[in-house]
PDB file of N, CA and C in Angstrom:
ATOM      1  N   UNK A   1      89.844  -5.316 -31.306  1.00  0.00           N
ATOM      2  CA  UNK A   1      89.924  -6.095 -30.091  1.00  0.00           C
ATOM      3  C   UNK A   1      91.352  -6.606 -29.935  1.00  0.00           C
ATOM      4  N   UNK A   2      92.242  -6.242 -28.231  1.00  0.00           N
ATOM      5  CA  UNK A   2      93.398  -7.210 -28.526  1.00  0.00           C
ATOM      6  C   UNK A   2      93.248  -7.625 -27.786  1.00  0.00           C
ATOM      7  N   UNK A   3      94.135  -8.917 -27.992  1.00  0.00           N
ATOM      8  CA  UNK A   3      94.030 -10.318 -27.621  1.00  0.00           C
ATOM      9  C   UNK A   3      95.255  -9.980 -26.940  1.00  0.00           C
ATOM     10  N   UNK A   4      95.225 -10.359 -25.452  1.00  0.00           N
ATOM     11  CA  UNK A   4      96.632 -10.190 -24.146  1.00  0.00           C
ATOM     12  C   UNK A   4      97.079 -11.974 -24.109  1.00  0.00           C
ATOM     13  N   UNK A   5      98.059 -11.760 -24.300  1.00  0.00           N
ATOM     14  CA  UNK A   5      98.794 -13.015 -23.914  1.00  0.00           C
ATOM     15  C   UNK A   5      99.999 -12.926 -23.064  1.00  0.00           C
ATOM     16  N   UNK A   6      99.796 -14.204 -21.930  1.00  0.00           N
ATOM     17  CA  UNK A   6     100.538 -14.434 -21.324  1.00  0.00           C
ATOM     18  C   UNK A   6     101.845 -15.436 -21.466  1.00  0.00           C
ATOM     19  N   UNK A   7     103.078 -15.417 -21.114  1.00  0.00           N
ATOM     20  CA  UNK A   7     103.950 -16.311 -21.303  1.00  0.00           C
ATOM     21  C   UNK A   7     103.704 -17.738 -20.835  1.00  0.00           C
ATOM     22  N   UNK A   8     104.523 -18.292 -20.816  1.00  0.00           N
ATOM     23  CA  UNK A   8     103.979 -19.968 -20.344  1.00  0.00           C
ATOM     24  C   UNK A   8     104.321 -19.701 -19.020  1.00  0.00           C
ATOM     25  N   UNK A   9     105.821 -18.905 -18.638  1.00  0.00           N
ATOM     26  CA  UNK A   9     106.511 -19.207 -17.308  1.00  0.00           C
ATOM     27  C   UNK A   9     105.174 -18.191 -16.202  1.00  0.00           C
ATOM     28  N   UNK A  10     105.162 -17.362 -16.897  1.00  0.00           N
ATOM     29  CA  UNK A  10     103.919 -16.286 -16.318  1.00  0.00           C
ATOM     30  C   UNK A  10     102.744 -16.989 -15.648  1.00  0.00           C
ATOM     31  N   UNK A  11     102.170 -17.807 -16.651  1.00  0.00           N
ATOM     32  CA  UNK A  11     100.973 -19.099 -15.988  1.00  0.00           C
ATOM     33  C   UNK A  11     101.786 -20.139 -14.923  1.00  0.00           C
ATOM     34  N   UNK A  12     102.701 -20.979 -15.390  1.00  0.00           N
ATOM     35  CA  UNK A  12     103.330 -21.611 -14.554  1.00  0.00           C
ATOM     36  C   UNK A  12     103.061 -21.045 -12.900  1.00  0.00           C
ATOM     37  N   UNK A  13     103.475 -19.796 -13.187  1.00  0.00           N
ATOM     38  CA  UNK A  13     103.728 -19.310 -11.661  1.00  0.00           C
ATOM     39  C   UNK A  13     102.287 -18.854 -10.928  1.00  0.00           C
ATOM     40  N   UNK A  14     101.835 -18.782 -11.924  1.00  0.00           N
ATOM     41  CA  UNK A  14     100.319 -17.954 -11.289  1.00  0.00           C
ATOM     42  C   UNK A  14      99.743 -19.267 -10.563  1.00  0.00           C
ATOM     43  N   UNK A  15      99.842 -20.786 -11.152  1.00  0.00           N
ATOM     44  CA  UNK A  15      99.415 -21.952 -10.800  1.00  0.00           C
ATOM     45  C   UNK A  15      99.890 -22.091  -9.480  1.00  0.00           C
ATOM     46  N   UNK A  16     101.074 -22.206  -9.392  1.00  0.00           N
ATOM     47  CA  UNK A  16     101.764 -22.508  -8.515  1.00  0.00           C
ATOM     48  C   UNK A  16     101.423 -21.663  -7.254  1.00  0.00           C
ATOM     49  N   UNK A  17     101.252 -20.533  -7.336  1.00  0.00           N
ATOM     50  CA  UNK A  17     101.144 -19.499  -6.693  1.00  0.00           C
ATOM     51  C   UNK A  17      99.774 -19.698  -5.818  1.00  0.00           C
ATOM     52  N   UNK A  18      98.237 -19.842  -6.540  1.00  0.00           N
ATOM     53  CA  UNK A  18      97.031 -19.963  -6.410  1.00  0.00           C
ATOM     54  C   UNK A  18      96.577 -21.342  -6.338  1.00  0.00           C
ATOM     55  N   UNK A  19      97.319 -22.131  -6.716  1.00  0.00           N
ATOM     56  CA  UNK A  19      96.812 -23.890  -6.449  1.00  0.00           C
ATOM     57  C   UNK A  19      97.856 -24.589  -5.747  1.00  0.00           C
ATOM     58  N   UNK A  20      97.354 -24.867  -4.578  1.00  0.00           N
ATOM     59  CA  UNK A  20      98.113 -25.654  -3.782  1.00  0.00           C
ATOM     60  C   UNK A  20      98.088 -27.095  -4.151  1.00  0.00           C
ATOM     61  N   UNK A  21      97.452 -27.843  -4.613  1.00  0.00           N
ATOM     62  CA  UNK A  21      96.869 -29.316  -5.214  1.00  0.00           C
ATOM     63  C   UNK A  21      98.530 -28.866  -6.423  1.00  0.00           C
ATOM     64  N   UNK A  22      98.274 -27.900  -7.398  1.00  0.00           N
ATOM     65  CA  UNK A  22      98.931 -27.874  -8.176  1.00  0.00           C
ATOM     66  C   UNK A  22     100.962 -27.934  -8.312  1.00  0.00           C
ATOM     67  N   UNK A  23     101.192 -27.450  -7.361  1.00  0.00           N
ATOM     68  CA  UNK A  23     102.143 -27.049  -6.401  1.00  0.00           C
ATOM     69  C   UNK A  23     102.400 -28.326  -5.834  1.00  0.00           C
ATOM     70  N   UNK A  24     102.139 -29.343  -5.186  1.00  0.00           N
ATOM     71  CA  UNK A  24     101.889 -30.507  -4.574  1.00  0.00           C
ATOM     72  C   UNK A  24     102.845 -30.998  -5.442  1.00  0.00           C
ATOM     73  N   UNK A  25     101.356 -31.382  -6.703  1.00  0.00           N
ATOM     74  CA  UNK A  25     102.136 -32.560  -7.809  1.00  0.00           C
ATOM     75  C   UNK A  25     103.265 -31.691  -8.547  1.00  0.00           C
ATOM     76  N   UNK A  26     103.371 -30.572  -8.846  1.00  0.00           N
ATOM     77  CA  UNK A  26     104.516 -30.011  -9.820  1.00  0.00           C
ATOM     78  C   UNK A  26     105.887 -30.717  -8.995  1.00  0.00           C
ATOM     79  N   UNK A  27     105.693 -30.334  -6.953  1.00  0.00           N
ATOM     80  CA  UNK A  27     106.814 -30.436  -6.368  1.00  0.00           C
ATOM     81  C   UNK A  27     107.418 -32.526  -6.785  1.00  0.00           C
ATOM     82  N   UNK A  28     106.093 -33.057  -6.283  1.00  0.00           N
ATOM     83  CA  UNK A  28     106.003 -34.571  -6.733  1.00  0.00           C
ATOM     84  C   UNK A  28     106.515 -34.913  -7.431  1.00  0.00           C
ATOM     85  N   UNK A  29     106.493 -34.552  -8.778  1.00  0.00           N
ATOM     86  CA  UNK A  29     106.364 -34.617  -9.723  1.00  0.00           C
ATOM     87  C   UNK A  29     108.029 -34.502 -10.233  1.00  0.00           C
ATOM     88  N   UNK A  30     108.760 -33.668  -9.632  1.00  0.00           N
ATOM     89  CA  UNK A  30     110.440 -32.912  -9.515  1.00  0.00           C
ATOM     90  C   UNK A  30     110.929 -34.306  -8.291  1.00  0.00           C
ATOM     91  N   UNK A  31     110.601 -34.554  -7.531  1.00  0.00           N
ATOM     92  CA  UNK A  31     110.644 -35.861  -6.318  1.00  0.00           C
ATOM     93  C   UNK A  31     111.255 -37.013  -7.045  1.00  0.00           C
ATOM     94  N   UNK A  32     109.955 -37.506  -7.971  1.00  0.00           N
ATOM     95  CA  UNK A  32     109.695 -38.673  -8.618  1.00  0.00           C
ATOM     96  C   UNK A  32     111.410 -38.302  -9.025  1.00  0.00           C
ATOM     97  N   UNK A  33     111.457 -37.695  -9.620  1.00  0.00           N
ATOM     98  CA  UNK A  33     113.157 -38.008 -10.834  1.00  0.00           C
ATOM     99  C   UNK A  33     114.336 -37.767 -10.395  1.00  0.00           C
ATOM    100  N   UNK A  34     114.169 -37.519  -8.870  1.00  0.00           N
ATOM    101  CA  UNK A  34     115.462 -36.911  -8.179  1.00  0.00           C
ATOM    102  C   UNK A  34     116.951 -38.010  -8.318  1.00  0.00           C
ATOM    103  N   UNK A  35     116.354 -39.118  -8.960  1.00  0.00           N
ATOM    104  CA  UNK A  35     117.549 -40.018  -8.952  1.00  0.00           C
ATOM    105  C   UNK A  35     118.048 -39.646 -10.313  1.00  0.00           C
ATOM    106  N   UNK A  36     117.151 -39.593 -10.871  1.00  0.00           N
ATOM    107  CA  UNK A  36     118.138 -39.532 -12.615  1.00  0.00           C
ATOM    108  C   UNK A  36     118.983 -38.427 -12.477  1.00  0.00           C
ATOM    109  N   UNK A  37     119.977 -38.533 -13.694  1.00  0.00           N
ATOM    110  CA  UNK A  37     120.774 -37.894 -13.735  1.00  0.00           C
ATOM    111  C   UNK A  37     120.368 -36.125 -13.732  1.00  0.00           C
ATOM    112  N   UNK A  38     120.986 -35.730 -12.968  1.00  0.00           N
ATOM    113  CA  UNK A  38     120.747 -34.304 -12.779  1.00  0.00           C
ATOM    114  C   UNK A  38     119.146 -33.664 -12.313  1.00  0.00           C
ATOM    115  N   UNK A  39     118.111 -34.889 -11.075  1.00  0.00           N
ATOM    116  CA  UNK A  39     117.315 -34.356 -10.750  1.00  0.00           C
ATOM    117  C   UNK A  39     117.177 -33.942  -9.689  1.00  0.00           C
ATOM    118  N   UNK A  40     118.757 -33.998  -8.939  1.00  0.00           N
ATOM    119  CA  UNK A  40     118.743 -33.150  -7.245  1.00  0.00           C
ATOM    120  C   UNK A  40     118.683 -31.552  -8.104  1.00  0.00           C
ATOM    121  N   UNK A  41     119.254 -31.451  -8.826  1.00  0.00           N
ATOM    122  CA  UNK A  41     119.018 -29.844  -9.433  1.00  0.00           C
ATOM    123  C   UNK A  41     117.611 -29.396 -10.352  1.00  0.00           C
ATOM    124  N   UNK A  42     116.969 -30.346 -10.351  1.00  0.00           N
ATOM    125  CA  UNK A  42     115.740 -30.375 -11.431  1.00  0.00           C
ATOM    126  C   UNK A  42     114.669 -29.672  -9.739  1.00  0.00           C
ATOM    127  N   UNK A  43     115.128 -31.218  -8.951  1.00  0.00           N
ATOM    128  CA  UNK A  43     114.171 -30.372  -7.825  1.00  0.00           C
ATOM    129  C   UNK A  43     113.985 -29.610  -6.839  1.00  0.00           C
ATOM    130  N   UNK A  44     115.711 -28.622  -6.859  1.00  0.00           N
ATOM    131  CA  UNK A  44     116.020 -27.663  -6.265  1.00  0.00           C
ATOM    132  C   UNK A  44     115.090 -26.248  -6.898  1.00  0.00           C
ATOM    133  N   UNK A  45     115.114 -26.265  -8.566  1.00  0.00           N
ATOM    134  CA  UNK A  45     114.633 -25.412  -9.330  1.00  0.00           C
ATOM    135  C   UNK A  45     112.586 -25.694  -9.175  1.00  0.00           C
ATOM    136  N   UNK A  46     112.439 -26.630  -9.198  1.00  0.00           N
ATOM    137  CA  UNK A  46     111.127 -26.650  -8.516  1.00  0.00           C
ATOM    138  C   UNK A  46     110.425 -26.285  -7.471  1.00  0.00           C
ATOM    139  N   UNK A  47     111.273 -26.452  -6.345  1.00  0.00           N
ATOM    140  CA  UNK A  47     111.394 -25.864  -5.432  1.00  0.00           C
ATOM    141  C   UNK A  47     111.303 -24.365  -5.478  1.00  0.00           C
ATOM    142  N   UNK A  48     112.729 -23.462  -5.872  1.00  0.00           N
ATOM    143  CA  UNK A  48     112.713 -22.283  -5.972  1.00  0.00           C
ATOM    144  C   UNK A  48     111.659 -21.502  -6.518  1.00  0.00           C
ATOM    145  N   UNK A  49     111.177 -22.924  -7.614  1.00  0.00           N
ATOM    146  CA  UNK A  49     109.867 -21.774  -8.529  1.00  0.00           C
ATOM    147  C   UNK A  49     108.527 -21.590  -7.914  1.00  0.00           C
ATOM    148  N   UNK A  50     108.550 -22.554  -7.099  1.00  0.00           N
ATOM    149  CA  UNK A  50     107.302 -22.211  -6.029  1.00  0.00           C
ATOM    150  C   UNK A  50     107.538 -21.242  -4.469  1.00  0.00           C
ATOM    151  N   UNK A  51     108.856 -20.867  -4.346  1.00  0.00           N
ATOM    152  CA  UNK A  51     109.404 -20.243  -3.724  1.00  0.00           C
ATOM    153  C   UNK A  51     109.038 -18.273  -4.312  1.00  0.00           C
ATOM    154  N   UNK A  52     109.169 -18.547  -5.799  1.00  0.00           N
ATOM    155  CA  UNK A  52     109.244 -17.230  -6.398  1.00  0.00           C
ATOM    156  C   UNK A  52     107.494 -17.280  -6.634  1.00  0.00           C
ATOM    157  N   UNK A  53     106.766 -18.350  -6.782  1.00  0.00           N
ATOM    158  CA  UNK A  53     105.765 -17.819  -7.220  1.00  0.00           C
ATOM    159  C   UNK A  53     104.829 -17.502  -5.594  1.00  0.00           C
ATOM    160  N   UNK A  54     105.769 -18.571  -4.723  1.00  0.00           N
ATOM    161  CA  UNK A  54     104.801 -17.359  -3.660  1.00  0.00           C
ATOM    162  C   UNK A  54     105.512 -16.343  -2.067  1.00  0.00           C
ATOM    163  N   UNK A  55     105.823 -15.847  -3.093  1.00  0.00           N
ATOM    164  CA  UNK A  55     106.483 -14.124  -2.460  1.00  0.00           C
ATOM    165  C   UNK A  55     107.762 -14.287  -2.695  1.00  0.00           C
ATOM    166  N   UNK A  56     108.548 -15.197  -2.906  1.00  0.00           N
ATOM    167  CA  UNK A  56     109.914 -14.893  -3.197  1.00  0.00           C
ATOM    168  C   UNK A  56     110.836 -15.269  -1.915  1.00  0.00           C
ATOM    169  N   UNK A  57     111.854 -15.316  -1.987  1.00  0.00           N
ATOM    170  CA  UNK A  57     112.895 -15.502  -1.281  1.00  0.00           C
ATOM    171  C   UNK A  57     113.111 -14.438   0.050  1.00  0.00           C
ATOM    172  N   UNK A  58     112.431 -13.309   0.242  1.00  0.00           N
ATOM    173  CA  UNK A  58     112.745 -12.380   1.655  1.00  0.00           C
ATOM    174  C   UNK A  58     111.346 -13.140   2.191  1.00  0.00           C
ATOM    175  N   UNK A  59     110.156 -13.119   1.194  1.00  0.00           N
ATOM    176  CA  UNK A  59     109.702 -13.610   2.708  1.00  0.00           C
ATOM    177  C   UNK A  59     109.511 -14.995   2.799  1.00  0.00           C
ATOM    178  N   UNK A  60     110.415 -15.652   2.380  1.00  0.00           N
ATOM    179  CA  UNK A  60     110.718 -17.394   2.727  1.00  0.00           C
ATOM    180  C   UNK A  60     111.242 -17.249   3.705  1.00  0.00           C
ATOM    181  N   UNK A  61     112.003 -16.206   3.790  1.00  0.00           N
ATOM    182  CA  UNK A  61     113.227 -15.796   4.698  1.00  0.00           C
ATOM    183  C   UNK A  61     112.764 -15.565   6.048  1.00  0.00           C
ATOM    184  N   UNK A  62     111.400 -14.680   5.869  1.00  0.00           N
ATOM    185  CA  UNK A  62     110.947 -14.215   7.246  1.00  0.00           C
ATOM    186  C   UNK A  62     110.188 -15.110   8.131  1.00  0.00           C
ATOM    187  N   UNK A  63     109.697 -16.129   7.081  1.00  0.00           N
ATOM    188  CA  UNK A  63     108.229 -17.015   7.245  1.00  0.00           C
ATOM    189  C   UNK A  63     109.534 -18.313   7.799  1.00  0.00           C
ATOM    190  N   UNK A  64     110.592 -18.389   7.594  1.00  0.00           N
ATOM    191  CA  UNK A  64     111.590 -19.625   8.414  1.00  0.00           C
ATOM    192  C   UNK A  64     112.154 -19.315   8.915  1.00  0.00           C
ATOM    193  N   UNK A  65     113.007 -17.874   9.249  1.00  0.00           N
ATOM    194  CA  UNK A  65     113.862 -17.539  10.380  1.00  0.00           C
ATOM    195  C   UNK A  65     114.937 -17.787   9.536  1.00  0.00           C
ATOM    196  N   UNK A  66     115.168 -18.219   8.484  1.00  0.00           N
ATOM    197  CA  UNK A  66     116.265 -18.613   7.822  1.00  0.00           C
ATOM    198  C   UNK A  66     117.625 -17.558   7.012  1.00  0.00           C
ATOM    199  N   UNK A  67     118.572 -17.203   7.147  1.00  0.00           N
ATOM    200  CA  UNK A  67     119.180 -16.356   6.069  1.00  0.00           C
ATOM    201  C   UNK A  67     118.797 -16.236   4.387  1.00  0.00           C
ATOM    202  N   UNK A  68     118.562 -15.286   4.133  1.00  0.00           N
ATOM    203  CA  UNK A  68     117.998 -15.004   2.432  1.00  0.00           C
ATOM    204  C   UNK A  68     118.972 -15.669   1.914  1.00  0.00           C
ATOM    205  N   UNK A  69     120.188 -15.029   1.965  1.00  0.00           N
ATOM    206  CA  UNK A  69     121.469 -15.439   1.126  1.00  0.00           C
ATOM    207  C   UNK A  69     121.920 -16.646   1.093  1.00  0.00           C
ATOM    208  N   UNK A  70     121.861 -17.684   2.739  1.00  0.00           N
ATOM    209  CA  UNK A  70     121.967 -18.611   2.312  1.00  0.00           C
ATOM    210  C   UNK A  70     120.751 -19.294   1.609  1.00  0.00           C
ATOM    211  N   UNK A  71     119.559 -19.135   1.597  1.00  0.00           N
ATOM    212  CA  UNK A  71     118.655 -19.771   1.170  1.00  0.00           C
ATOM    213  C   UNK A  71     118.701 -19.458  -0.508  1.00  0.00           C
ATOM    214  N   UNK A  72     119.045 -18.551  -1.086  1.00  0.00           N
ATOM    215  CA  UNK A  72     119.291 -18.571  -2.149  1.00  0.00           C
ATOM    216  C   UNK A  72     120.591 -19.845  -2.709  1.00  0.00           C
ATOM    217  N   UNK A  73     121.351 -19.559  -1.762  1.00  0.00           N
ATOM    218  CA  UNK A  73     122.633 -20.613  -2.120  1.00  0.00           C
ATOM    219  C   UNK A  73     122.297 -22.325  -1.687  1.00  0.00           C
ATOM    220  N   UNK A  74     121.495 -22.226  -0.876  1.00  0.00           N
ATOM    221  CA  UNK A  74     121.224 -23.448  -0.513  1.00  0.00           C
ATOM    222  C   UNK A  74     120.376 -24.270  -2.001  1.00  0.00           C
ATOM    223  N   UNK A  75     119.171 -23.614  -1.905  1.00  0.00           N
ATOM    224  CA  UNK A  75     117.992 -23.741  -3.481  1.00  0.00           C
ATOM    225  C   UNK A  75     118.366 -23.501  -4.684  1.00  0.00           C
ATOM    226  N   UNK A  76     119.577 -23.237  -5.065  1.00  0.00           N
ATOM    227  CA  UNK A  76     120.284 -22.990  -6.594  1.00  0.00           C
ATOM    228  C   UNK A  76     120.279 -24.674  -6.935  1.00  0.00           C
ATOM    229  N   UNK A  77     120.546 -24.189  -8.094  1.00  0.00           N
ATOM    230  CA  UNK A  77     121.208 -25.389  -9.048  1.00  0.00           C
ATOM    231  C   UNK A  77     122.438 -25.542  -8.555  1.00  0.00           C
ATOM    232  N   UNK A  78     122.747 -26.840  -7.980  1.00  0.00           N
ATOM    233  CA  UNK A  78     124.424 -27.359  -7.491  1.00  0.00           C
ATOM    234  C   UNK A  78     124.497 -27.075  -5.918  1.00  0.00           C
ATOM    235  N   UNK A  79     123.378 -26.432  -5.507  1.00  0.00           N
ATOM    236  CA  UNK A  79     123.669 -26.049  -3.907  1.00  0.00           C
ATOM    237  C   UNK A  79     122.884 -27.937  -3.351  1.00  0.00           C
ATOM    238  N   UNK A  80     122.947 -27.271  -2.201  1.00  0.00           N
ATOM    239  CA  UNK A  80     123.220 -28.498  -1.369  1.00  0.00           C
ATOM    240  C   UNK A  80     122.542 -28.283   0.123  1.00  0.00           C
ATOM    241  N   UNK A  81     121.293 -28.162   0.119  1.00  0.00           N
ATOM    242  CA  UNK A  81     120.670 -27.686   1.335  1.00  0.00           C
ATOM    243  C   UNK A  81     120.701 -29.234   2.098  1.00  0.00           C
ATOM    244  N   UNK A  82     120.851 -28.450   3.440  1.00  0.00           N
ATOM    245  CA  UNK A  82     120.492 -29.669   4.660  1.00  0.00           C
ATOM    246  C   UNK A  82     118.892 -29.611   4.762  1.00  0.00           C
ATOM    247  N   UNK A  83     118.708 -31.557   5.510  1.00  0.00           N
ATOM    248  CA  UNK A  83     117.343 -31.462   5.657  1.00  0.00           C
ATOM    249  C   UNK A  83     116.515 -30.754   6.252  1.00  0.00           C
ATOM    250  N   UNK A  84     117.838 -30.136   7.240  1.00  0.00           N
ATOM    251  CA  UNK A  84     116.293 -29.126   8.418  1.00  0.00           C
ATOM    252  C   UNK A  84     115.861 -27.856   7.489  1.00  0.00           C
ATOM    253  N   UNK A  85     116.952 -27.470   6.379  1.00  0.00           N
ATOM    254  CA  UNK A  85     116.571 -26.371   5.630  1.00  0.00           C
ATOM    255  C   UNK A  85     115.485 -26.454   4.610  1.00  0.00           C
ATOM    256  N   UNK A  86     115.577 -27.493   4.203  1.00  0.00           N
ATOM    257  CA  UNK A  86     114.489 -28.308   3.193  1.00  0.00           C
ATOM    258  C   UNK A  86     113.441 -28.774   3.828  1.00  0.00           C
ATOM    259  N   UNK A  87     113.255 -29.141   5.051  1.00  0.00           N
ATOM    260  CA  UNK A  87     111.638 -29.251   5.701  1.00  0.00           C
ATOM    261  C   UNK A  87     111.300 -28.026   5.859  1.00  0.00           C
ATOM    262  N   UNK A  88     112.304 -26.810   6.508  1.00  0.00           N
ATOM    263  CA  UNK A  88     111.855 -25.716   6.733  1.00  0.00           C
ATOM    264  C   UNK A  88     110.734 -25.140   5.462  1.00  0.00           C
ATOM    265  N   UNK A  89     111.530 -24.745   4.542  1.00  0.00           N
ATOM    266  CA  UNK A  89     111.263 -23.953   3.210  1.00  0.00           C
ATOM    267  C   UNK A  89     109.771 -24.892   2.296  1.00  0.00           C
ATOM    268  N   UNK A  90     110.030 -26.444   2.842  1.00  0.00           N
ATOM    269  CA  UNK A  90     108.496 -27.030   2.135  1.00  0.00           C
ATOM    270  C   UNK A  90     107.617 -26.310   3.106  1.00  0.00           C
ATOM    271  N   UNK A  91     107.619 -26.425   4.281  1.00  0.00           N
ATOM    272  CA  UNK A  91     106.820 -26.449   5.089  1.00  0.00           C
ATOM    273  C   UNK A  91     106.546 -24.710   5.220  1.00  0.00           C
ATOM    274  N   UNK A  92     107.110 -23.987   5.114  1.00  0.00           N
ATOM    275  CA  UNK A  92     107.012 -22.253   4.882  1.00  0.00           C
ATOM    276  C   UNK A  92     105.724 -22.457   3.733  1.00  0.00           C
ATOM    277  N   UNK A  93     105.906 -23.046   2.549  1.00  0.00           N
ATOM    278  CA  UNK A  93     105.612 -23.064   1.387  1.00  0.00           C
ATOM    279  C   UNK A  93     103.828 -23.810   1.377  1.00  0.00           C
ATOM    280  N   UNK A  94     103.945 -24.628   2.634  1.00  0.00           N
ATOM    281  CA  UNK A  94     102.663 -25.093   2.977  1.00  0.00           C
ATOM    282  C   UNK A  94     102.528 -26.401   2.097  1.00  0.00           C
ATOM    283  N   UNK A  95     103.226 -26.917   1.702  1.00  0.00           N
ATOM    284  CA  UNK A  95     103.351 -28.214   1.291  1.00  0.00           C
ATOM    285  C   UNK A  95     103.997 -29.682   2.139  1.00  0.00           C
ATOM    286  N   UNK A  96     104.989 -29.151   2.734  1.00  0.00           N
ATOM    287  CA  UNK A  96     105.695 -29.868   3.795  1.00  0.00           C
ATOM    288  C   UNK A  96     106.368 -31.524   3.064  1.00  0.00           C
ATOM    289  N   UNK A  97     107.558 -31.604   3.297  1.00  0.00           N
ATOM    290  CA  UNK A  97     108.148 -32.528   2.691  1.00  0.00           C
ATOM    291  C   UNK A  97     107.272 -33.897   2.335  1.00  0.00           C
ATOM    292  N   UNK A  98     106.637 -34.555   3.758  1.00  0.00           N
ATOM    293  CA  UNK A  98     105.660 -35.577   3.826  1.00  0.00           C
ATOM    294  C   UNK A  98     104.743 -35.444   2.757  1.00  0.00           C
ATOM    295  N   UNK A  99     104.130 -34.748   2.399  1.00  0.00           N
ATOM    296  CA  UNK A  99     102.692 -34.409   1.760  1.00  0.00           C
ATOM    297  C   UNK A  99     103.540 -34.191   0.002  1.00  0.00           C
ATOM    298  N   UNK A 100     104.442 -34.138   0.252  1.00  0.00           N
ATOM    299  CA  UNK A 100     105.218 -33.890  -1.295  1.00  0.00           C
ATOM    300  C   UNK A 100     105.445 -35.902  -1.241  1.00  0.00           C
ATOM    301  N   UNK A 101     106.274 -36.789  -0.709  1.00  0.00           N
ATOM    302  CA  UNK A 101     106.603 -38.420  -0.871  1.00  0.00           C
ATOM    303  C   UNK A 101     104.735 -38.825  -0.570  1.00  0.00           C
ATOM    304  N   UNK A 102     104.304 -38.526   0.142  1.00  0.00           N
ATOM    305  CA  UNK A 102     103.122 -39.415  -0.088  1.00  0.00           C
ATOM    306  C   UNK A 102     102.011 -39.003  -1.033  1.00  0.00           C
ATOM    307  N   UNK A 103     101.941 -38.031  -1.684  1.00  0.00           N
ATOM    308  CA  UNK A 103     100.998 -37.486  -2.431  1.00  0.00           C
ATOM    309  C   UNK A 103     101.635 -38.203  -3.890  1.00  0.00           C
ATOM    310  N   UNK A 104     102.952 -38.432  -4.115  1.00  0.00           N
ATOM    311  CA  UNK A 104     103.497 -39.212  -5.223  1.00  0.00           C
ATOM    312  C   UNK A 104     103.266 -40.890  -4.789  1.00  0.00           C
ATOM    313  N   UNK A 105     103.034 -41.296  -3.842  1.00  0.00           N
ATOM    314  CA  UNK A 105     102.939 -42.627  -3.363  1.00  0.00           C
ATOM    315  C   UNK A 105     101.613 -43.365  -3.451  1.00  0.00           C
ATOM    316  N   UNK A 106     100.788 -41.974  -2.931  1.00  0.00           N
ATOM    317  CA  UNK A 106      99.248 -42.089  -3.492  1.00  0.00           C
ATOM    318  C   UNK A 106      98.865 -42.928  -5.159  1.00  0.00           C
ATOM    319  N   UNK A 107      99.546 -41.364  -5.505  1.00  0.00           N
ATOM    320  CA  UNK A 107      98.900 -41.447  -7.113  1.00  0.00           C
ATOM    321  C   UNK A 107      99.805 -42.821  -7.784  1.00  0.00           C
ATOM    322  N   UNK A 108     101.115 -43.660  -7.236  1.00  0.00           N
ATOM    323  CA  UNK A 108     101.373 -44.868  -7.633  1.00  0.00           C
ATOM    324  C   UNK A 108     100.546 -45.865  -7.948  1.00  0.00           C
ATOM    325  N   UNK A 109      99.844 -45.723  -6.132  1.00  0.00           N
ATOM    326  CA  UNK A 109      98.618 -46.908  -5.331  1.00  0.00           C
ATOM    327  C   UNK A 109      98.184 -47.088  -6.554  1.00  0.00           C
ATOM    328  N   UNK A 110      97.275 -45.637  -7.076  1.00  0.00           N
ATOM    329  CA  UNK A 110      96.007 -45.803  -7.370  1.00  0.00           C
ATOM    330  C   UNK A 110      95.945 -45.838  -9.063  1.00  0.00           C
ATOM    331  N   UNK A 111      97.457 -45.947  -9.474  1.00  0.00           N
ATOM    332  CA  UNK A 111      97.552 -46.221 -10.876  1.00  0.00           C
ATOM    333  C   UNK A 111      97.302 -47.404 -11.402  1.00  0.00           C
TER     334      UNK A 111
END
């Protein structure tokens, strides 16, 4: 009998990909720390990874009207997207910026 194993990043993405709840808090979750040191790039890469886990960057591209290339440069580590590009790409993603600050605001309330 063999036993198939998957990587961690492999699951990561499959989550992300198939659970929107999950996807939510991961994005939240990258939100919460955006002040500490080095978490505008923590939640650019959060971003991107829910970007890759659902379809990737051409059809972020198609699903916002947006340039690939810049959207790659915008969502890197050290890039520097504007807000209309960053509502765009949550909201492609079906999460939408709002639902990312209040879904972390929620789970504060109710701690």
């Amino acid at each position: 009998m063999t036993i198939r194993t998957r990587s961690h990043e492999d699951s990561v993405l499959e989550m992300l990909r198939d659970n929107k709840a999950f996807a939510l808090e991961y994005l939240s979750a990258a939100l919460e720390e955006i002040d500490e040191a080095g978490g505008e790039d923590a939640f650019l890469v959060a971003v991107r990874r829910v970007v890759e886990a659902r379809g990737g960057m051409l059809n972020l591209s198609q699903n916002t009207g947006l340039n690939r290339a810049n959207l790659y440069r915008s969502i890197a580590v050290g890039g520097d997207p504007k807000l209309s590009t960053l509502l765009k790409v949550l909201q492609a993603l079906g999460v939408g910026m709002s639902k990312v600050v209040s879904h972390r605001t929620e789970q504060d309330v109710h701690a």
